[in-house]
Protein backbone atom coordinates (compact mmCIF):
# COMPACT_ATOMS: atom_id res chain seq x y z
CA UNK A 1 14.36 0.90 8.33
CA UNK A 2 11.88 -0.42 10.65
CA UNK A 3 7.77 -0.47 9.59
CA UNK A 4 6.66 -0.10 13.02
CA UNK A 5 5.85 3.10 15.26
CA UNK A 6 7.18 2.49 19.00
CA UNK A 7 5.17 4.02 21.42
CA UNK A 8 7.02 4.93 25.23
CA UNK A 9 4.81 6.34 28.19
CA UNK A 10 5.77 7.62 31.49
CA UNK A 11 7.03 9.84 33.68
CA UNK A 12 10.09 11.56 31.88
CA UNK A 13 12.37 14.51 31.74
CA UNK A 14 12.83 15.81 28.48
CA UNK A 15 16.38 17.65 27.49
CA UNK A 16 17.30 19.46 24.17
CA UNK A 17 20.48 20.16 23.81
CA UNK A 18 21.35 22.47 20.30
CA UNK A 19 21.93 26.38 20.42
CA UNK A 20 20.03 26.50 23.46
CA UNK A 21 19.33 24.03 26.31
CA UNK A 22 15.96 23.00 27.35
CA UNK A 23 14.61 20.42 30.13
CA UNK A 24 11.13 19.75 30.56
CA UNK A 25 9.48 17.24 32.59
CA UNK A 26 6.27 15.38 32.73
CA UNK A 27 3.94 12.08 32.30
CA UNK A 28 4.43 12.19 27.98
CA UNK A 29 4.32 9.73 25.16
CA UNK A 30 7.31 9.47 23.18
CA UNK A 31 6.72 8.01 19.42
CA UNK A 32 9.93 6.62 17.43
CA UNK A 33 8.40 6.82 14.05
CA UNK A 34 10.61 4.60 10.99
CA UNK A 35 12.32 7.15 9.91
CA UNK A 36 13.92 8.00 12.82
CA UNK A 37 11.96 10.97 13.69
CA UNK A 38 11.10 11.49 17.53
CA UNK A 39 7.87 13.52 18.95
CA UNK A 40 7.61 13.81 22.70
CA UNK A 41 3.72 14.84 22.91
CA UNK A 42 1.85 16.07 26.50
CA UNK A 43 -1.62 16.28 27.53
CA UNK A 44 -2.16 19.61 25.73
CA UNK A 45 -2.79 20.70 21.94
CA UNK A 46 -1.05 19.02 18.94
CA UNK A 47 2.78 20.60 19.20
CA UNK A 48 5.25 18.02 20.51
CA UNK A 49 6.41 19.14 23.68
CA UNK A 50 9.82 18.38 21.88
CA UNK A 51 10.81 16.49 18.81
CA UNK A 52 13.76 15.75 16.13
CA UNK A 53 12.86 14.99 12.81
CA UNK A 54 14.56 12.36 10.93
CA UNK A 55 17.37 11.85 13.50
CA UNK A 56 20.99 10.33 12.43
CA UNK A 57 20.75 8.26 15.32
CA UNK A 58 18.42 6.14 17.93
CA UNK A 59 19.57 4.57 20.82
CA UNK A 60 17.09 3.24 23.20
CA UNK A 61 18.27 1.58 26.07
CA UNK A 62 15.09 0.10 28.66
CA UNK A 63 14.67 -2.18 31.48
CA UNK A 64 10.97 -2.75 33.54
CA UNK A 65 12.06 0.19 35.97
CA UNK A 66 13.42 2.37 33.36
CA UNK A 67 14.00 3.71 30.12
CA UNK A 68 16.79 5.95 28.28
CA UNK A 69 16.50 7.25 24.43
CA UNK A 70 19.16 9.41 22.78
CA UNK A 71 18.26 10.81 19.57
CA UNK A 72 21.07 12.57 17.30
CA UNK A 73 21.86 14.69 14.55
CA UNK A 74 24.79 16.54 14.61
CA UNK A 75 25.35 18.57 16.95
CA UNK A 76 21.57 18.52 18.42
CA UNK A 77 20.08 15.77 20.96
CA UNK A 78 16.93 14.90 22.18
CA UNK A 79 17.26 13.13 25.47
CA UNK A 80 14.38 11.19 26.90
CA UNK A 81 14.89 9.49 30.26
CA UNK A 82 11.58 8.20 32.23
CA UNK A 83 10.33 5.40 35.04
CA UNK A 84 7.88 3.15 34.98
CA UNK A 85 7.17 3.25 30.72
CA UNK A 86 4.90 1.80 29.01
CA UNK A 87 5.84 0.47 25.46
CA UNK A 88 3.61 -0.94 22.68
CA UNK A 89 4.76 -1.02 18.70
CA UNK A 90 2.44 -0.69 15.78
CA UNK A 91 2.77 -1.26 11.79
CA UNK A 92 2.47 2.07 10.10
CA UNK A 93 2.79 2.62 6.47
CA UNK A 94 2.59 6.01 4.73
CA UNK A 95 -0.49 7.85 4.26
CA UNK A 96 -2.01 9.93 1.19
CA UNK A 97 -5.12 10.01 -1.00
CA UNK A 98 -6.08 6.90 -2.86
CA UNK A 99 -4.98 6.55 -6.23
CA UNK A 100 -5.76 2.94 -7.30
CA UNK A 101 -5.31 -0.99 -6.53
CA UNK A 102 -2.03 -2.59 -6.32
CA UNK A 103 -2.26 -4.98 -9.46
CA UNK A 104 0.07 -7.73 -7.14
CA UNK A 105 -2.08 -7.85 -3.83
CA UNK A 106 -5.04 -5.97 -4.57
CA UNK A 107 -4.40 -3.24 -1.69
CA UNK A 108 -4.59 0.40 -2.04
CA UNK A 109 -2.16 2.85 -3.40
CA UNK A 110 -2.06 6.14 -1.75
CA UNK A 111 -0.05 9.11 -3.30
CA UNK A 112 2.60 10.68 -0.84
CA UNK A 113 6.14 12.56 -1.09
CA UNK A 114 6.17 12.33 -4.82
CA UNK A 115 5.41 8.62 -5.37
CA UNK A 116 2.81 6.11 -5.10
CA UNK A 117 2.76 3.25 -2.29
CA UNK A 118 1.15 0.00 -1.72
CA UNK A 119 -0.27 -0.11 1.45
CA UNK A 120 -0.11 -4.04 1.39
CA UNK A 121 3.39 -5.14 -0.38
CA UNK A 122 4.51 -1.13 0.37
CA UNK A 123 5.90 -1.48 -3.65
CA UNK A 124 6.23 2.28 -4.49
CA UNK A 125 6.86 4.22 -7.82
CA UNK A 126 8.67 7.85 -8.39
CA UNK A 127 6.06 10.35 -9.79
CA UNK A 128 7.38 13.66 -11.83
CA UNK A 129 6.74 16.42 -10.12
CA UNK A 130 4.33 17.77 -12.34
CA UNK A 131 2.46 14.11 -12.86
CA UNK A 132 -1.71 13.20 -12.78
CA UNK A 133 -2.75 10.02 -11.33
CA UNK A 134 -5.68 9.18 -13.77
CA UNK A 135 -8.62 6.73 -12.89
CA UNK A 136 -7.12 4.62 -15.63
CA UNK A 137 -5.38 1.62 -15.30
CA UNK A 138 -2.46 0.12 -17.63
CA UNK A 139 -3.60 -2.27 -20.05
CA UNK A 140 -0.53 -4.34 -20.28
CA UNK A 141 0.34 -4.26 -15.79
CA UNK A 142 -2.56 -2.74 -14.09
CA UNK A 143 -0.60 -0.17 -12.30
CA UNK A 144 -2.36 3.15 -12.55
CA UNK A 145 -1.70 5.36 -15.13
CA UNK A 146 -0.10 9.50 -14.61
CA UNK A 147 -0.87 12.22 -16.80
CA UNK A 148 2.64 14.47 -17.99
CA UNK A 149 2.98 17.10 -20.14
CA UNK A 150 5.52 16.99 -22.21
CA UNK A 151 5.28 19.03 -25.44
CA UNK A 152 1.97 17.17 -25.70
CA UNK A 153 -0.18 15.34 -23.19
CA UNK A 154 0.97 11.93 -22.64
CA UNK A 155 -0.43 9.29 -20.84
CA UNK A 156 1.58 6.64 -19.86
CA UNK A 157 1.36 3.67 -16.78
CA UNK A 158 2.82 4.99 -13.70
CA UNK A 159 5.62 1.89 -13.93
CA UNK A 160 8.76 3.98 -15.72
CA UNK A 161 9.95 0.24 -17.09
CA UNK A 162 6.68 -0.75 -17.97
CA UNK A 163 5.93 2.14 -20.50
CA UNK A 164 8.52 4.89 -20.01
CA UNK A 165 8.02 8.85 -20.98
CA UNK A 166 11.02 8.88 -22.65
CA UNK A 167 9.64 6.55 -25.38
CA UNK A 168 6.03 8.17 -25.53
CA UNK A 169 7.70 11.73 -26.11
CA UNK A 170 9.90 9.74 -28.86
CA UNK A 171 7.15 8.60 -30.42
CA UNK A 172 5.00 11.69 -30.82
CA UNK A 173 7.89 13.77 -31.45
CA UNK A 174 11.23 12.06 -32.98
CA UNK A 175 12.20 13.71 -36.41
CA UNK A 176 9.25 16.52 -35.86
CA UNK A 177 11.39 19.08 -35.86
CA UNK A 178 14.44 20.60 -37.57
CA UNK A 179 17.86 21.59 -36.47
CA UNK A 180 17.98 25.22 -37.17
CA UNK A 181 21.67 24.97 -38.35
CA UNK A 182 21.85 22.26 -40.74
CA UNK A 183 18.34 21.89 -41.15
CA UNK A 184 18.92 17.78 -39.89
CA UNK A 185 15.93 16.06 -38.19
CA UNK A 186 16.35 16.26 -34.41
CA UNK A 187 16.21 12.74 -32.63
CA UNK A 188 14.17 12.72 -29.14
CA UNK A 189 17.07 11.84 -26.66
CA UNK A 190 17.73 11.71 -23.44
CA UNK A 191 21.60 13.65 -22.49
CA UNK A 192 21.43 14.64 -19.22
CA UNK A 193 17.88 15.97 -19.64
CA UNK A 194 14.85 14.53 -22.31
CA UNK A 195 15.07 17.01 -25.78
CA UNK A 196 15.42 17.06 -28.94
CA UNK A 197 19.06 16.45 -30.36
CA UNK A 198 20.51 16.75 -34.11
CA UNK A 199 22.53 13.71 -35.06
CA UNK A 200 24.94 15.96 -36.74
CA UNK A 201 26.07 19.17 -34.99
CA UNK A 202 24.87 17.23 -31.40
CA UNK A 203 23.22 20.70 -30.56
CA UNK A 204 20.42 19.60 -27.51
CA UNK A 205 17.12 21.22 -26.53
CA UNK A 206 15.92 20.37 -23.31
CA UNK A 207 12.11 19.64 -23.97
CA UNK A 208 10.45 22.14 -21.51
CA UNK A 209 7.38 20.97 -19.26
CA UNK A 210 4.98 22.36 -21.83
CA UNK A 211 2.25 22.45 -24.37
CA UNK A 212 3.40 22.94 -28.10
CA UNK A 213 1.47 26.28 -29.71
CA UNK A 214 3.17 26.76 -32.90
CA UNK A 215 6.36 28.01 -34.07
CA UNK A 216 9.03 29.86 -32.96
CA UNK A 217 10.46 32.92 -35.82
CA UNK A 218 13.77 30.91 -35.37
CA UNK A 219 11.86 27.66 -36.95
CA UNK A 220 11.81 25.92 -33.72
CA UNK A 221 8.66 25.12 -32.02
CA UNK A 222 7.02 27.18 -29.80
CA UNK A 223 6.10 25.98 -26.19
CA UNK A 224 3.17 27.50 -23.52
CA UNK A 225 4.11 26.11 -20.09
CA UNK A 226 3.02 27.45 -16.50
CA UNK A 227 5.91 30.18 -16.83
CA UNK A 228 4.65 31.57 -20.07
CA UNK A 229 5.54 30.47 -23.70
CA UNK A 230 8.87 30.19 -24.99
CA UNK A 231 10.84 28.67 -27.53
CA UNK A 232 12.53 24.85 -27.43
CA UNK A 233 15.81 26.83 -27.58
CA UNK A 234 16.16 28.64 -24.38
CA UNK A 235 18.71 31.14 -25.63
CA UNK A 236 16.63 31.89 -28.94
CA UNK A 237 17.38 35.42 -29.25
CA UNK A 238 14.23 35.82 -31.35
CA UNK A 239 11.66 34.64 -28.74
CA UNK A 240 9.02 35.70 -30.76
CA UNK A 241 5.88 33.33 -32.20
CA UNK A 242 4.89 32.83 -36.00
């Protein structure tokens, strides 16, 4: 994928072709951002005057008199043909709030689309959905460090191979709790899905994005999350808190 924003001025006619033709025409700027999306913008307001996000396709085809662009996905085009253009590119990176300093070139870190990017060597890391980014840093990397709930509050460096959730829930929780069939510790494991899981009978409880509050009637603890509490078991027929 390319790290630069093309920029096209000039005369053009504009044609989208999907359920319903249009064709506009005017002086516009076209702008062919990385990921393939296209915005046609005119002299008025901040809608495009026609766009396609995230097309399958670009094809640009230009010469000093002229240029062409065909953007596609599926069945629906954006066609952009113009005189006279003007083109210019730019580097662009994505934008979001700051969240820290790269540790490897000392550039900011902005938070965007559910994961945290370098501005400078554009490094970026996943972020669950439901993660913090603290004002802490990692004592062992540098790399910021995210807040999670799980069954506890955990905080752990934003760098899954550097100090992974997995391990900090296995730490705070492995052999905490009891099977309630044959009364075996349960092992924190991943299966699928993070939970607790008894060596013996393999029976697995997903570990819910939660707070544990006590104890379930079934002997099971009992989790508060942001859709109420509930037991580790979700088909605990007692549902019902000690």
């Amino acid at each position: 994928m390319q790290d630069t924003i093309r920029v096209i001025a000039g005369r053009c006619t504009v044609r989208h072709e999907a359920d319903e033709h249009t064709e506009t025409e005017g002086s516009v700027v076209v702008l062919v951002k990385p990921d393939n999306t296209v915005l046609v913008h005119d002299a008025e307001g901040y809608r495009p005057a026609g766009w396609l996000t995230r097309a399958d396709s670009v094809q640009l085809s230009m010469s000093e008199e002229s240029f062409d662009l065909r953007a596609m996905t599926g069945d629906e085009r954006l066609l952009v043909s113009g005189t006279d253009p003007a083109v210019a590119e730019f580097p662009v990176t994505t934008a979001g709030p700051h969240v820290g300093t790269c540790p490897s070139c000392g550039e900011s870190m902005v938070r965007s689309a559910g994961e945290v990017t370098c501005l400078g060597c554009k490094t970026s890391y996943a972020l669950p959905r439901d993660a913090t980014v603290t004002d802490s840093t990692c004592e062992h990397c540098g790399l910021p460090t995210i807040s999670v709930t799980r069954g506890t509050d955990l905080e752990v460096c934003l760098d899954r191979e550097c100090e992974p959730i997995d391990a900090a829930v296995e730490s705070a929780f492995d052999g905490a709790w009891a099977c309630p069939t044959c009364g075996t510790d349960l092992d924190i494991a991943r299966n699928r899905t993070l939970g607790a899981q008894c060596p013996d009978c393999e029976t697995h409880y997903p570990i819910p994005n939660g707070t544990v509050d006590g104890t379930c009637a079934c002997g099971l603890p009992w989790f508060e999350t942001a859709h109420g509490g509930r037991c580790l078991d979700p088909e605990c027929s007692t549902g019902t808190i000690e």
